[in-house]
Protein backbone atom coordinates (compact mmCIF):
# COMPACT_ATOMS: atom_id res chain seq x y z
CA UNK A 1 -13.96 -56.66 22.60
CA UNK A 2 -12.36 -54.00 24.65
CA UNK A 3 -9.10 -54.11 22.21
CA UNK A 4 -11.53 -53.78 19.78
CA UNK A 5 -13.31 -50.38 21.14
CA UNK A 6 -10.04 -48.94 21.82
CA UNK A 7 -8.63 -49.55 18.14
CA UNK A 8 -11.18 -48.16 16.72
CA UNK A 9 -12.01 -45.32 19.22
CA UNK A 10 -8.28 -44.30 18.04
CA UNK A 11 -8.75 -44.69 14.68
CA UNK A 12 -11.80 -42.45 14.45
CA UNK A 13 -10.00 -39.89 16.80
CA UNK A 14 -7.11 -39.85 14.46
CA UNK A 15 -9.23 -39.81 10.77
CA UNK A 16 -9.90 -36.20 11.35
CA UNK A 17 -6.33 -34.93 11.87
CA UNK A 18 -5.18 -36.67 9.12
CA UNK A 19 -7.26 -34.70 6.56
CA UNK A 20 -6.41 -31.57 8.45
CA UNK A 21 -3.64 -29.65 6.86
CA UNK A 22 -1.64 -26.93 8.32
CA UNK A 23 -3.52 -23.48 8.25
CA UNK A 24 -2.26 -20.03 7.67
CA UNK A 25 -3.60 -16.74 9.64
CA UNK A 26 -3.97 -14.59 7.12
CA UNK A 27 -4.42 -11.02 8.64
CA UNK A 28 -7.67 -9.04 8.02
CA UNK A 29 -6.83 -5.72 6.60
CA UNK A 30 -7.00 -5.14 3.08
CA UNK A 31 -5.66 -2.32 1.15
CA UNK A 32 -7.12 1.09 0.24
CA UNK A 33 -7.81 1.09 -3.58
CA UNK A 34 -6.25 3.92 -3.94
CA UNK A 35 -3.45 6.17 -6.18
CA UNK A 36 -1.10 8.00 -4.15
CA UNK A 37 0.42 10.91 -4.63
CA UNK A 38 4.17 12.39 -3.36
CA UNK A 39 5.01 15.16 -4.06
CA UNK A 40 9.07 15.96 -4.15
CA UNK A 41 10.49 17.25 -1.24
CA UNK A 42 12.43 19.92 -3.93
CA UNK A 43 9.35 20.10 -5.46
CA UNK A 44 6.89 20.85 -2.62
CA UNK A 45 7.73 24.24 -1.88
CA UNK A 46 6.14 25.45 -5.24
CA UNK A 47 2.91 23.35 -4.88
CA UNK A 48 -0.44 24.91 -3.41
CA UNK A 49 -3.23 21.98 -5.11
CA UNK A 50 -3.09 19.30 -7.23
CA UNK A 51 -5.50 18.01 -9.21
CA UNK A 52 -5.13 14.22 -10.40
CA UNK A 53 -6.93 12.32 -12.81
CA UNK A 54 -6.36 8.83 -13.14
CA UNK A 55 -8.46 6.02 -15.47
CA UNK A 56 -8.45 2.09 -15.60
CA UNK A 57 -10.17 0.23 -17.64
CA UNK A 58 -12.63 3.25 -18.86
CA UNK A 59 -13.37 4.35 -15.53
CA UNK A 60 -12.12 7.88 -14.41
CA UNK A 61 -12.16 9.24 -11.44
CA UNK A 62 -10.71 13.12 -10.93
CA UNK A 63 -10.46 15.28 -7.63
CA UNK A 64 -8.04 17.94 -6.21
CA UNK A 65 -6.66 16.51 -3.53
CA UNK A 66 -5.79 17.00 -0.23
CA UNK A 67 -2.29 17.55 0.57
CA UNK A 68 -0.19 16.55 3.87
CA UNK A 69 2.72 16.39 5.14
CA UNK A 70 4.97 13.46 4.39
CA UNK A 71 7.08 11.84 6.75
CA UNK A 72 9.83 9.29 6.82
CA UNK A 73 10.58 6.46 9.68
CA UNK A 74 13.55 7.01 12.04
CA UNK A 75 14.62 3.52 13.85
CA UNK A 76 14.98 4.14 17.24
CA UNK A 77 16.79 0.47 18.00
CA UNK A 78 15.98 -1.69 20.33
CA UNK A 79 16.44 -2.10 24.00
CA UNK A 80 19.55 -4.19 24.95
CA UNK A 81 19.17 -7.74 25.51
CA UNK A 82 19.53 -11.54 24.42
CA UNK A 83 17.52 -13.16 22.12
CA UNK A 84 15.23 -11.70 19.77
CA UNK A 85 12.21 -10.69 21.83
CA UNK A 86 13.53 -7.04 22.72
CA UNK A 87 11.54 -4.08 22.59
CA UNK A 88 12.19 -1.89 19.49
CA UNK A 89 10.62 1.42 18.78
CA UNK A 90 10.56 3.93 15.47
CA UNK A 91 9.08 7.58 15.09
CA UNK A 92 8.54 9.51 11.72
CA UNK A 93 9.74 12.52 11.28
CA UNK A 94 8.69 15.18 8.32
CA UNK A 95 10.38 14.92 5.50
CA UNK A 96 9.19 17.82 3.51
CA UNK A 97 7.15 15.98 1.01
CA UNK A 98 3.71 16.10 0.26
CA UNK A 99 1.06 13.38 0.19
CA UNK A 100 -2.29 13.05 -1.31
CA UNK A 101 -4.58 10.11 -2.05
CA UNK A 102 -7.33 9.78 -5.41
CA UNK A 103 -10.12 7.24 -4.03
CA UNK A 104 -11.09 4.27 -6.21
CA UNK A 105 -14.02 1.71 -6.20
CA UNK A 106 -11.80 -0.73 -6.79
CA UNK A 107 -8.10 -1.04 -8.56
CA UNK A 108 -7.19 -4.16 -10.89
CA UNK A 109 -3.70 -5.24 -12.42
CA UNK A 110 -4.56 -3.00 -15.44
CA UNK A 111 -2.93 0.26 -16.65
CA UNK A 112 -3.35 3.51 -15.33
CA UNK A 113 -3.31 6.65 -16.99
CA UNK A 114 -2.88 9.87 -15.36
CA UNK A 115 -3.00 13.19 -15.24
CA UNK A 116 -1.56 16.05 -12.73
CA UNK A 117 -2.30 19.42 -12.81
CA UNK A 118 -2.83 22.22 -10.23
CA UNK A 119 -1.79 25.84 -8.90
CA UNK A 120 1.55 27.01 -7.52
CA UNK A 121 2.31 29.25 -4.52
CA UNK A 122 2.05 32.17 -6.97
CA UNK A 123 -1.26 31.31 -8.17
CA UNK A 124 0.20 30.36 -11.67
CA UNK A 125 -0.62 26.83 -13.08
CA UNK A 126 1.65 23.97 -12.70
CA UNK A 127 2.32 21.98 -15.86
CA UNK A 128 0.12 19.14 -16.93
CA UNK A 129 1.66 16.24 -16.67
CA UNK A 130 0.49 12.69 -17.29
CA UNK A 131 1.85 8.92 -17.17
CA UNK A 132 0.72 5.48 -17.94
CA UNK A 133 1.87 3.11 -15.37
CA UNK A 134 0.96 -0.76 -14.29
CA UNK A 135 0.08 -1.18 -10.71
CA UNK A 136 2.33 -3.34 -8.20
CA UNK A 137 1.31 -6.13 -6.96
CA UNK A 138 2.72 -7.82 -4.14
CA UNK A 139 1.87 -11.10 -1.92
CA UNK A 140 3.08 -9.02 1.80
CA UNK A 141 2.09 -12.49 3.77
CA UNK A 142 1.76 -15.23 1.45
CA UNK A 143 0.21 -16.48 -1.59
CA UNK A 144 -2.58 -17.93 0.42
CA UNK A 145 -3.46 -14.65 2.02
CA UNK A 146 -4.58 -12.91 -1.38
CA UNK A 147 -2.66 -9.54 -3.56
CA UNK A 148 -2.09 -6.31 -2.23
CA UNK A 149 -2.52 -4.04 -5.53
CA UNK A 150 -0.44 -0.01 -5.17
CA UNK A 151 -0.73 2.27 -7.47
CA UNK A 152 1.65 5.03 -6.34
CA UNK A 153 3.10 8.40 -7.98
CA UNK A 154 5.63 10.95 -7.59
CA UNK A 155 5.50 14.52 -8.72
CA UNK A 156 8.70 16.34 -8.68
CA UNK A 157 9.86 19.44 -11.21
CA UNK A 158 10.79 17.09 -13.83
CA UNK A 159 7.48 15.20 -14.15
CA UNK A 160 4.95 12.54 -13.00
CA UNK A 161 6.68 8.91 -12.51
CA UNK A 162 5.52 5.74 -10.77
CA UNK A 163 6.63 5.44 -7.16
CA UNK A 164 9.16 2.65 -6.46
């Protein structure tokens, strides 16, 4: 009898970890459903606002935006050592650009289409300029962790393009 407890004390011990499978962290951020805006470094100099206008799927959403400072990281290595558990450090550092973001509700896979227009340092209009571009969408930690969806521009002198 007590060969018998112990068999099956072990067997019911073990039935749960056998249907168990192997589970991911997935971290909980999500990402701003927003487009962003750069605006050229040799472009910059001539900008004072920016209106943008961008619609998906028959919604539209339009605001001048707020402009700041971009900024670029500078690796700062990593402290000598073995292994791979040294401390490593970065900074940004301007980079003359300008950034600006357009809120959404929401952003899907669809199309975008966009419009730019605003006021130079002179107080003359900059030209309109518009593009239709497809959102990125990327997996950053897995498939099983859900899509990051970016919409991102750049304005320079030659016209409105989708970010990289």
């Amino acid at each position: 009898m007590r060969k018998f407890a112990a068999v099956l004390a072990l067997a019911v011990a073990a039935l749960p970890a056998a249907g168990c499978q192997p589970e991911t962290a997935c971290p909980a951020i999500a990402p701003a459903p927003v487009v962003a805006l750069t605006v050229a470094r040799d472009y910059a100099a001539t900008v004072k606002t920016i209106r943008l206008r961008a619609c998906q799927e028959g919604r539209c959403v339009e605001s001048e935006l707020e402009l700041f400072p971009g900024s670029t990281t500078v690796d700062q290595g990593c402290e000598p050592g073995p292994g791979s558990d040294r401390a490593c450090s970065a900074t940004s550092s301007p980079d003359g650009t300008l950034t600006g973001m357009l809120m959404f509700d929401r952003l899907t896979e669809s199309r975008i289409d966009a419009t730019s227009s605003g006021i130079d340092v002179s107080g003359l209009p900059l030209p309109v300029r518009t593009v239709t571009f497809t959102p990125r969408v990327a997996y950053p930690y897995g498939q099983q962790c859900g899509r990051f969806i970016s919409a991102g521009l750049i304005l320079d002198a030659a016209g409105l393009r989708q970010a990289d």
